[in-house]
C-alpha atoms as a PDB file:
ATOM      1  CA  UNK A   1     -20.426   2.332  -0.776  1.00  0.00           C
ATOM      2  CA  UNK A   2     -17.236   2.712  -2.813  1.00  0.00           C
ATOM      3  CA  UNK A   3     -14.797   4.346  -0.754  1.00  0.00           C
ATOM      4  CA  UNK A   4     -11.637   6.591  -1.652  1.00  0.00           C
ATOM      5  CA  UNK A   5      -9.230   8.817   0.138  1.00  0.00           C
ATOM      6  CA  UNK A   6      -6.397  10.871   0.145  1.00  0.00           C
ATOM      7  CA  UNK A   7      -3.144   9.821   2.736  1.00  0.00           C
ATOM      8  CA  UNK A   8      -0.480  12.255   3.371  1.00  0.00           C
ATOM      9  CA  UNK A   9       0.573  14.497   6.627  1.00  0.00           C
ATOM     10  CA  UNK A  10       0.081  17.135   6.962  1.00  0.00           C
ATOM     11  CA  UNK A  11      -3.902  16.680   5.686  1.00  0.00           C
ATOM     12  CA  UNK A  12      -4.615  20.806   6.506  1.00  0.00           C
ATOM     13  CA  UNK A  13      -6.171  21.284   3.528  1.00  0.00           C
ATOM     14  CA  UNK A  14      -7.513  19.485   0.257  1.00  0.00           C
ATOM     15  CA  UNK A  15      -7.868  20.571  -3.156  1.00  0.00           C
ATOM     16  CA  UNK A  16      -8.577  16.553  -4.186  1.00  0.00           C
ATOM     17  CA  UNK A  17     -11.641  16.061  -1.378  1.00  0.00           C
ATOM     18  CA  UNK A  18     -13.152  19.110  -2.628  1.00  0.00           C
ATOM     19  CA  UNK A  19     -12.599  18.161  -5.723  1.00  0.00           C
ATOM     20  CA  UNK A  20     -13.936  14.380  -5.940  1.00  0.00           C
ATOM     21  CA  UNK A  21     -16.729  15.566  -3.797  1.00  0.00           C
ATOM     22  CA  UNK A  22     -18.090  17.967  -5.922  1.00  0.00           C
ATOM     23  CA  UNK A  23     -17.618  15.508  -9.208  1.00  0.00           C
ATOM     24  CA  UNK A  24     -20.031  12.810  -7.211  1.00  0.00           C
ATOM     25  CA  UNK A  25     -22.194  15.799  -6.695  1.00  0.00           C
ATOM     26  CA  UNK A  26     -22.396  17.065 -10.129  1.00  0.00           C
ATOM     27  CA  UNK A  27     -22.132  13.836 -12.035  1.00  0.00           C
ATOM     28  CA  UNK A  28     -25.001  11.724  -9.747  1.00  0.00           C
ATOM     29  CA  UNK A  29     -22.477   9.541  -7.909  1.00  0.00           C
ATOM     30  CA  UNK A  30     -24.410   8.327  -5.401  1.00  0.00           C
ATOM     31  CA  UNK A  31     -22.400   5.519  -4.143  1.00  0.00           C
ATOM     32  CA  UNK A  32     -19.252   6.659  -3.682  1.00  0.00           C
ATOM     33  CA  UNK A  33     -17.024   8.887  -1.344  1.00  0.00           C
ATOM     34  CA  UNK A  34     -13.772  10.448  -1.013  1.00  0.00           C
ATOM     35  CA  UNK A  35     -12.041  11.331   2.405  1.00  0.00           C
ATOM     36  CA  UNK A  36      -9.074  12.330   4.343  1.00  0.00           C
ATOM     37  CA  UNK A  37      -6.643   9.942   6.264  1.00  0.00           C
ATOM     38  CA  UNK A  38      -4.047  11.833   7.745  1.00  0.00           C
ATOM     39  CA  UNK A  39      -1.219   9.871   8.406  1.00  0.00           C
ATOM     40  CA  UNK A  40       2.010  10.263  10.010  1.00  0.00           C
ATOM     41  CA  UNK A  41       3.270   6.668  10.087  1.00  0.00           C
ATOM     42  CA  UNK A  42       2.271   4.490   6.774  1.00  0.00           C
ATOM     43  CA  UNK A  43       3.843   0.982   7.958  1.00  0.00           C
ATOM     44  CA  UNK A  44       1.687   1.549  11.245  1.00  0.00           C
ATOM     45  CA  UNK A  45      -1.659   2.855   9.499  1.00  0.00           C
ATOM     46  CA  UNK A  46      -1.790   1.722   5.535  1.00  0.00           C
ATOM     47  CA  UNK A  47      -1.628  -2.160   6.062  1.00  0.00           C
ATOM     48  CA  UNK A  48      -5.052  -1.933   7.996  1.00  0.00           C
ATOM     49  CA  UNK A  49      -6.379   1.140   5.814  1.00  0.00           C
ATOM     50  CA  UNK A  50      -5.753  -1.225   2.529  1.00  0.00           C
ATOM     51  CA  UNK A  51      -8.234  -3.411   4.046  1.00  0.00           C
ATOM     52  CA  UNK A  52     -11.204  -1.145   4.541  1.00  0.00           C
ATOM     53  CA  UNK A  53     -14.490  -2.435   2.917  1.00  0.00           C
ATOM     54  CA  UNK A  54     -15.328  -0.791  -0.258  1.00  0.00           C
ATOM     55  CA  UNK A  55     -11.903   1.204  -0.710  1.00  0.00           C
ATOM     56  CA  UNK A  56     -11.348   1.344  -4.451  1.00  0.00           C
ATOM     57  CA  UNK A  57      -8.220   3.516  -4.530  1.00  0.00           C
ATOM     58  CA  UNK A  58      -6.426   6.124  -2.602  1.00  0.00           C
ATOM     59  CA  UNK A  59      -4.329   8.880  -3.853  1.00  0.00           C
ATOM     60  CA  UNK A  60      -1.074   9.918  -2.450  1.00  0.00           C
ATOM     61  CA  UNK A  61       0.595  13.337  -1.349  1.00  0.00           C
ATOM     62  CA  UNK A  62       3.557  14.590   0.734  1.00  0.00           C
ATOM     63  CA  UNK A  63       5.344  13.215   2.464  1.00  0.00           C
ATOM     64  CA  UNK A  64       4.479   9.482   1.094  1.00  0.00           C
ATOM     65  CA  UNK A  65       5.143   8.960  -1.957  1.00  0.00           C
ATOM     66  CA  UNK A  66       7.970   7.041  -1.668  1.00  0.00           C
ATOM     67  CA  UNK A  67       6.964   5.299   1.621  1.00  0.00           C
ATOM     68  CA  UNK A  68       3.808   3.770   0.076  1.00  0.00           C
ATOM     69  CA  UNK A  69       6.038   2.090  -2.442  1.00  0.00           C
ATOM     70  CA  UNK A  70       7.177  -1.351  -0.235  1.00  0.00           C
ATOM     71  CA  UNK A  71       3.058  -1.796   0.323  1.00  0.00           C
ATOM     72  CA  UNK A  72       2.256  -2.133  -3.218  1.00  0.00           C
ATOM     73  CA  UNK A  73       2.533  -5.816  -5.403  1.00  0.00           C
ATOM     74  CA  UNK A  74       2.918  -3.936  -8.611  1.00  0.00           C
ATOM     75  CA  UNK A  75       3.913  -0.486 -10.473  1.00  0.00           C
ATOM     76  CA  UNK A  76       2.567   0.901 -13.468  1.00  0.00           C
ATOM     77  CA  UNK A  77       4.918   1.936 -15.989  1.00  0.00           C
ATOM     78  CA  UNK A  78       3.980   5.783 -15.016  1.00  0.00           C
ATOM     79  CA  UNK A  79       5.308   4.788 -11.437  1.00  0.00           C
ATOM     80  CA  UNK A  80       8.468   3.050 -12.359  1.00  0.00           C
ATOM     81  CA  UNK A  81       9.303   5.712 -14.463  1.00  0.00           C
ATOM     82  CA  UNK A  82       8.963   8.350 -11.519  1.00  0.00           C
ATOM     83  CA  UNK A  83       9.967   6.338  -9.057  1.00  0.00           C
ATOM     84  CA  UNK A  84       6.635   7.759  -6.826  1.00  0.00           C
ATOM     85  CA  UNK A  85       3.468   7.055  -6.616  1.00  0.00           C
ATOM     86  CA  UNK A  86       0.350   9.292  -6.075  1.00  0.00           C
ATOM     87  CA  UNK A  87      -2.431   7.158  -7.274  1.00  0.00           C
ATOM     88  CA  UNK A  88      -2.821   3.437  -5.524  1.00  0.00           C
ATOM     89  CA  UNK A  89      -5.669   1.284  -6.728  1.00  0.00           C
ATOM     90  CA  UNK A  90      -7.289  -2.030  -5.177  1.00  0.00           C
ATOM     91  CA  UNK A  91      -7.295  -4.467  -7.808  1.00  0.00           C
ATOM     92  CA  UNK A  92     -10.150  -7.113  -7.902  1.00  0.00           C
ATOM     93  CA  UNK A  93      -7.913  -9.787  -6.541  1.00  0.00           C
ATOM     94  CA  UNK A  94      -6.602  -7.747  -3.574  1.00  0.00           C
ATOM     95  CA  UNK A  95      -3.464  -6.682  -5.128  1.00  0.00           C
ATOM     96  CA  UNK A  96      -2.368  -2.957  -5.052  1.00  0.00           C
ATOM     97  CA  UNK A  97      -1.170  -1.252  -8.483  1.00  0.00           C
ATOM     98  CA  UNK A  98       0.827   1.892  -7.827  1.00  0.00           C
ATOM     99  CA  UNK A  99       0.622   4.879 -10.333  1.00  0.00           C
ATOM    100  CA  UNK A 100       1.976   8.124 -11.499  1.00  0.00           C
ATOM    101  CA  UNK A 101      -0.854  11.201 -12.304  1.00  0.00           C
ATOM    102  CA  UNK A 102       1.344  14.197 -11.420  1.00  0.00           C
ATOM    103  CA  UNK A 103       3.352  13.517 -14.844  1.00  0.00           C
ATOM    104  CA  UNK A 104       0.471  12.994 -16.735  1.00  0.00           C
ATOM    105  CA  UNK A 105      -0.696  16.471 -15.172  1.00  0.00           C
ATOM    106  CA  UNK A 106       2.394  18.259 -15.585  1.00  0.00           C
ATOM    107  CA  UNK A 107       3.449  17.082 -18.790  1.00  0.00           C
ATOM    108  CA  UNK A 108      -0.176  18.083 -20.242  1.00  0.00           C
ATOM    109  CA  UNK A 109      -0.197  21.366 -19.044  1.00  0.00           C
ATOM    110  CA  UNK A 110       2.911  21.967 -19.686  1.00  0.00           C
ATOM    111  CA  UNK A 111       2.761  21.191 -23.276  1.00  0.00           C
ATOM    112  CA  UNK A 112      -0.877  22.999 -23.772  1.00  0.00           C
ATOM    113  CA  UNK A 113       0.740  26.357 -22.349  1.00  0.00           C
ATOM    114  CA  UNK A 114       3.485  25.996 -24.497  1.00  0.00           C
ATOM    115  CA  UNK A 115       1.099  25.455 -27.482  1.00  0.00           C
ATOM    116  CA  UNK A 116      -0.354  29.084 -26.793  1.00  0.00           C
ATOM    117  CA  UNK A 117       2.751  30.716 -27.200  1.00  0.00           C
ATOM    118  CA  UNK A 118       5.887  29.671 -24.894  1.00  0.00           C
ATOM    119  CA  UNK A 119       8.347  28.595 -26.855  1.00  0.00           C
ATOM    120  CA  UNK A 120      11.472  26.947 -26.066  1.00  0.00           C
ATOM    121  CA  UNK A 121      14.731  29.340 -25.543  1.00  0.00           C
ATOM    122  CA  UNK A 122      17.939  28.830 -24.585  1.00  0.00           C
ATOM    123  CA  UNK A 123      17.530  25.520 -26.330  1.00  0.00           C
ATOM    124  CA  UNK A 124      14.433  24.854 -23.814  1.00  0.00           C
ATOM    125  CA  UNK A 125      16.837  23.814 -20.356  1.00  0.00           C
ATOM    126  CA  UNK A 126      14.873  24.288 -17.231  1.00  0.00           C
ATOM    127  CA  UNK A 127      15.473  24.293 -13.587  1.00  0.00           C
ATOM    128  CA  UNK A 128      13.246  22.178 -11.402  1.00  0.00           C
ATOM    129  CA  UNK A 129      13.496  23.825  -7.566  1.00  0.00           C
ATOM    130  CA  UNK A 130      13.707  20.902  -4.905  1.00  0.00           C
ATOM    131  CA  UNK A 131      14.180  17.188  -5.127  1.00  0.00           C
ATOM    132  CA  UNK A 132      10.867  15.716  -3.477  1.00  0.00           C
ATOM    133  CA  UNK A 133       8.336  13.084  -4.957  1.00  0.00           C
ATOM    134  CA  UNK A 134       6.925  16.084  -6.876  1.00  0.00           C
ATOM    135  CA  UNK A 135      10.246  16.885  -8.864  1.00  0.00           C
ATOM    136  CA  UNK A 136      10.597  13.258  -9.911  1.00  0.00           C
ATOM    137  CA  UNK A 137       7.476  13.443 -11.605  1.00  0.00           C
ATOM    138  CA  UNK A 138       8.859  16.634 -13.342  1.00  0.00           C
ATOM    139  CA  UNK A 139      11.958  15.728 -14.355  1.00  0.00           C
ATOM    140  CA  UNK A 140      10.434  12.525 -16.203  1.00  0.00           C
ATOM    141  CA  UNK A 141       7.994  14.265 -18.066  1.00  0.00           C
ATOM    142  CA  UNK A 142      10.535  16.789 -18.817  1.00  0.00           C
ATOM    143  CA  UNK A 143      13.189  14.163 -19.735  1.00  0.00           C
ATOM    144  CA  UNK A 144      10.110  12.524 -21.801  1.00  0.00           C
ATOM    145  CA  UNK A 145       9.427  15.641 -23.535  1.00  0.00           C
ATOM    146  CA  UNK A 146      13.398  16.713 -24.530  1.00  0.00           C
ATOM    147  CA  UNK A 147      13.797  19.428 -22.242  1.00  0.00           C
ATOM    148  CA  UNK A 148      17.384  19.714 -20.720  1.00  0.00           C
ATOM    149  CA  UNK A 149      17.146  20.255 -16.755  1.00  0.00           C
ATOM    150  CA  UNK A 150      18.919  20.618 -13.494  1.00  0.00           C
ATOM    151  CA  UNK A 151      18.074  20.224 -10.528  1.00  0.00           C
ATOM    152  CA  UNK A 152      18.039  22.747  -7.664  1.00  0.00           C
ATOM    153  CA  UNK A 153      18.018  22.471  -4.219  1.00  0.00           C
ATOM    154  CA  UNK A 154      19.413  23.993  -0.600  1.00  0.00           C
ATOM    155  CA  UNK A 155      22.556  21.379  -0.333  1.00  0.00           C
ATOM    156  CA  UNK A 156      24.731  20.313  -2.821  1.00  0.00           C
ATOM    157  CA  UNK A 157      24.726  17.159  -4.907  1.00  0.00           C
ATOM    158  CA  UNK A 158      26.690  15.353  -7.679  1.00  0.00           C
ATOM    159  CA  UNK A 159      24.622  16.539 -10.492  1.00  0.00           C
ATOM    160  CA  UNK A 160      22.641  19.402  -9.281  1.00  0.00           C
ATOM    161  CA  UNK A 161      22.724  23.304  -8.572  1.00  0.00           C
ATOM    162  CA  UNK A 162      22.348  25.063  -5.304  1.00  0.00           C
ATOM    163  CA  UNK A 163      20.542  28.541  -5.072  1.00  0.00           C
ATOM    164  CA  UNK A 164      24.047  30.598  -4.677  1.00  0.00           C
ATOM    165  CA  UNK A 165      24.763  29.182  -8.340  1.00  0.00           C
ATOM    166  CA  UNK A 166      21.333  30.697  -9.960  1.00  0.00           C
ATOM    167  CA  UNK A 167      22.533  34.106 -10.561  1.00  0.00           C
ATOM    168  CA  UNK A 168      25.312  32.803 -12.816  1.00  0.00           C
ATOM    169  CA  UNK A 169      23.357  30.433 -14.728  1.00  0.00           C
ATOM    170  CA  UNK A 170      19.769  31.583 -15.049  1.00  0.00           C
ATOM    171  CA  UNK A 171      19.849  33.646 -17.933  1.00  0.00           C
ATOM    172  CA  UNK A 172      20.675  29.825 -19.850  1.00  0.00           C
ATOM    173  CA  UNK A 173      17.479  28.373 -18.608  1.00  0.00           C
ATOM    174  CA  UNK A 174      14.148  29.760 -20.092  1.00  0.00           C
ATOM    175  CA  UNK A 175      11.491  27.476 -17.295  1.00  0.00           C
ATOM    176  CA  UNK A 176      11.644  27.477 -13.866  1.00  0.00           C
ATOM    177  CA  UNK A 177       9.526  24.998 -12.401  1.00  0.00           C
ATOM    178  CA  UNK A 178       8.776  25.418  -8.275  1.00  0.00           C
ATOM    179  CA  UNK A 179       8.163  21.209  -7.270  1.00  0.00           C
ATOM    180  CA  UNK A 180       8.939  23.147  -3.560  1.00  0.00           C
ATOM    181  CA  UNK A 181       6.416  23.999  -0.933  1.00  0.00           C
ATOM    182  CA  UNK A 182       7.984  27.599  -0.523  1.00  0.00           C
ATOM    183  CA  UNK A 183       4.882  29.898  -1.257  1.00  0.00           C
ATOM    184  CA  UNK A 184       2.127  27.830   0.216  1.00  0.00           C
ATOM    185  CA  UNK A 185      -0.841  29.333   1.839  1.00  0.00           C
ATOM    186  CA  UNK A 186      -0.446  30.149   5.074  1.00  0.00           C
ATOM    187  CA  UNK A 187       3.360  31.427   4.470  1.00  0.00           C
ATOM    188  CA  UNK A 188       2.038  33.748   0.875  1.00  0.00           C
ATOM    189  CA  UNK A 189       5.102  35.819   0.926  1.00  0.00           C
ATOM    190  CA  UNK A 190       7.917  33.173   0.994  1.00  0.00           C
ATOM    191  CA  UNK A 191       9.493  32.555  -2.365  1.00  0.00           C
ATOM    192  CA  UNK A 192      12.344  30.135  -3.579  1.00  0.00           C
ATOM    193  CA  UNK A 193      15.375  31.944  -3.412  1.00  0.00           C
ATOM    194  CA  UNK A 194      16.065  33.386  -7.086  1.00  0.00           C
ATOM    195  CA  UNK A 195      17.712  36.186  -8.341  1.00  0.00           C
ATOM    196  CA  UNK A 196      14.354  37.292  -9.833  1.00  0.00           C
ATOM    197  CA  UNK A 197      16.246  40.522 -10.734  1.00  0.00           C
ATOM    198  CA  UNK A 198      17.626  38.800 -13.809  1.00  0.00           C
ATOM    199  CA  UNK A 199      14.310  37.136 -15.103  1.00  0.00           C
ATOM    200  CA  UNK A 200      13.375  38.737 -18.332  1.00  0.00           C
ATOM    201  CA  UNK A 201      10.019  38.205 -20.458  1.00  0.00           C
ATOM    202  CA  UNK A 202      11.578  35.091 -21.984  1.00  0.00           C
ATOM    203  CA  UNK A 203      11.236  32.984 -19.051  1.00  0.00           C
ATOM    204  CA  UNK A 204       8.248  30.818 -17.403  1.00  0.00           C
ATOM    205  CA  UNK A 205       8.055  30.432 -14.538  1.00  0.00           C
ATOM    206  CA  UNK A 206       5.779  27.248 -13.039  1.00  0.00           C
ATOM    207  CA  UNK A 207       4.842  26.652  -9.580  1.00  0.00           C
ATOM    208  CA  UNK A 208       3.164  23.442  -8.822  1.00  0.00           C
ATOM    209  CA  UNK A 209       1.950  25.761  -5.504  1.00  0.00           C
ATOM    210  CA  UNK A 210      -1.757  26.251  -6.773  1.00  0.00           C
ATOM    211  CA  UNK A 211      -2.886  28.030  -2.933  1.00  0.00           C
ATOM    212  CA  UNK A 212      -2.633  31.205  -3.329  1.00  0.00           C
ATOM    213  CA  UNK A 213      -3.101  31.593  -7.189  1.00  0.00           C
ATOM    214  CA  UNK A 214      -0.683  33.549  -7.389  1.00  0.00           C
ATOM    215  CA  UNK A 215       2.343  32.690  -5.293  1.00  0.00           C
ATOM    216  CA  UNK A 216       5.166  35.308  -3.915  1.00  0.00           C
ATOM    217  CA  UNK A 217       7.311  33.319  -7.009  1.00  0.00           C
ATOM    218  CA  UNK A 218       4.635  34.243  -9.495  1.00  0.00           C
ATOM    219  CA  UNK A 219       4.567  37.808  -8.415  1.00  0.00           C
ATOM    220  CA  UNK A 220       8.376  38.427  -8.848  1.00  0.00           C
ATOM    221  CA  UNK A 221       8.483  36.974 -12.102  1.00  0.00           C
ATOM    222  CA  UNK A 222       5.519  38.462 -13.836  1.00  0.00           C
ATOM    223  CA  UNK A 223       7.161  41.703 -12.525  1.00  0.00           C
ATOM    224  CA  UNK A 224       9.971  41.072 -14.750  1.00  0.00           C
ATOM    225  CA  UNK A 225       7.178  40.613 -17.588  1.00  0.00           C
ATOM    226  CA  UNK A 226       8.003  36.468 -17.566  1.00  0.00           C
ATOM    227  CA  UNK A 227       5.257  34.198 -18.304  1.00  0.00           C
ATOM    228  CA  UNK A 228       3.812  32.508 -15.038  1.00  0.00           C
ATOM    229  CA  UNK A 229       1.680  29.476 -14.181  1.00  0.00           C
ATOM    230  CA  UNK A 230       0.161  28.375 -10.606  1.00  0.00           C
ATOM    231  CA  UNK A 231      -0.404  23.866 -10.444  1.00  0.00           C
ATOM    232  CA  UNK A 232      -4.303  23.980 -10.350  1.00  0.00           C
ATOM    233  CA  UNK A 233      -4.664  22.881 -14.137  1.00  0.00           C
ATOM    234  CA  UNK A 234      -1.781  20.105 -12.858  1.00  0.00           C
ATOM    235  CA  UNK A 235      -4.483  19.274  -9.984  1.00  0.00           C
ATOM    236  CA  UNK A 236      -7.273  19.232 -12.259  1.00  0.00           C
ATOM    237  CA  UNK A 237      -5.326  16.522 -15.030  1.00  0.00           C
ATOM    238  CA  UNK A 238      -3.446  14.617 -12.942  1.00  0.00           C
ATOM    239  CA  UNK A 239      -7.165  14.221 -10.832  1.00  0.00           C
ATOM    240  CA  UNK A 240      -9.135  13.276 -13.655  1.00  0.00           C
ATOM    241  CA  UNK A 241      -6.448  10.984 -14.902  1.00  0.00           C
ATOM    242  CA  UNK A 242      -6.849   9.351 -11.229  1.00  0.00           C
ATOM    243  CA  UNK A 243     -10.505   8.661 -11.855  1.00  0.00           C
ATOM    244  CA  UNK A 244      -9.729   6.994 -15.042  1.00  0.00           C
ATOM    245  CA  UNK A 245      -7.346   4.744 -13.318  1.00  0.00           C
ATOM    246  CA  UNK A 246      -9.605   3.519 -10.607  1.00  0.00           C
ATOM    247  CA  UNK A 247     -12.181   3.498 -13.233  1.00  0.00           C
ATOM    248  CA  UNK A 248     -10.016   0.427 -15.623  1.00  0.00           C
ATOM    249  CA  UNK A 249      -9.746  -1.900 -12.516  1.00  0.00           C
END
């Protein structure tokens, strides 16, 4: 039995073990399955996890994606790029290779919903709302793609923006991208702290947050007639993108 998983804590829901379970399903996988290891402490419970019979790769969530990093013999280029990893996969030697997906899947949706129609204004800056593993994946595809961004989170930093400075600036910046947790099922009517007041029809707004579909951020801003977009077409690449890296071990 080929074994893989998903590590991260809080585990209290899934969108990836749903996910990979219904692929095997659907596609006659027979041999393989995916499951949850919740995890509070990697350096106490991913040594002897790495050694499970059968494990051909793992993916990677919150709040690990950093922590995994000093387990791993080698980065793809994806990962050194982000400087996270949400993919890991066992090699046939026993090494672990650590990998990127979440800017494969951001970049790729990002640049298929601006292919229907949202184009670049205000010389296409963005803000990317909070500074976790998820943002790093962000900001590199965005940096990759040309886009001009700043960072936004509660405290300040050298090169970044804190909320009380969005009502002066946000007018300059046509995407807002939500890498935060704000908005997550079971807290629906939390939303980053924007003056959504000032959005206008010429911003998108992009929340990685894909439960509920559409998030307390979403709402706002499609009241202001901007363009929105929930992360389950993120979920959906940056899975299948994970199944192609296990798959070229």
């Amino acid at each position: 039995m080929t074994r893989y998983g998903l590590i991260g804590h809080p585990l209290t829901h899934s969108f990836s073990q749903k996910y990979f379970t219904e692929k095997f399903n659907r596609d006659g996988i027979t041999d393989a399955r995916y499951d949850l290891f919740d995890m509070p402490d990697v350096a106490q419970a991913l040594p002897a996890l790495l050694a499970m019979p059968g494990l051909r790769g793992l993916n990677v969530t919150i709040p690990h994606k950093t922590a995994v990093l000093p387990f791993l013999n080698q980065l793809d280029d994806s990962a050194k790029k982000v400087g996270a990893v949400n993919v890991i996969r066992l090699e046939k030697d026993g090494t672990k290779t650590g990998f990127n997906s979440d800017y494969y899947g951001f970049r790729q949706s990002l640049e298929e919903a601006w292919s229907e129609g949202v184009e670049a204004g205000g010389e296409g800056r963005a803000l990317v709302l909070g500074t976790g593993g998820a943002s790093k994946a962000v900001v590199a595809a965005l940096t990759d793609m040309g886009v001009a961004h700043r960072l936004v989170s509660r405290t300040p930093s050298a090169n970044g923006l804190v909320y009380a400075d969005l009502p002066a600036v946000i007018v300059d910046y046509q995407l807002v991208v939500n890498c935060s947790p704000v908005g997550t099922y079971p807290n629906v009517t939390a939303a980053p702290d924007l003056p959504y007041e000032l959005l206008t029809p010429r911003h998108f707004l992009y929340d990685l947050v894909y439960n509920p579909a559409e998030t307390e951020f979403m709402r706002r801003g499609r009241a202001q007639g901007a363009t929105v977009m929930n992360g389950y077409q993120m979920l959906v690449l940056q899975a299948e993108k994970a199944w192609a890296i296990w798959g070229e071990g």
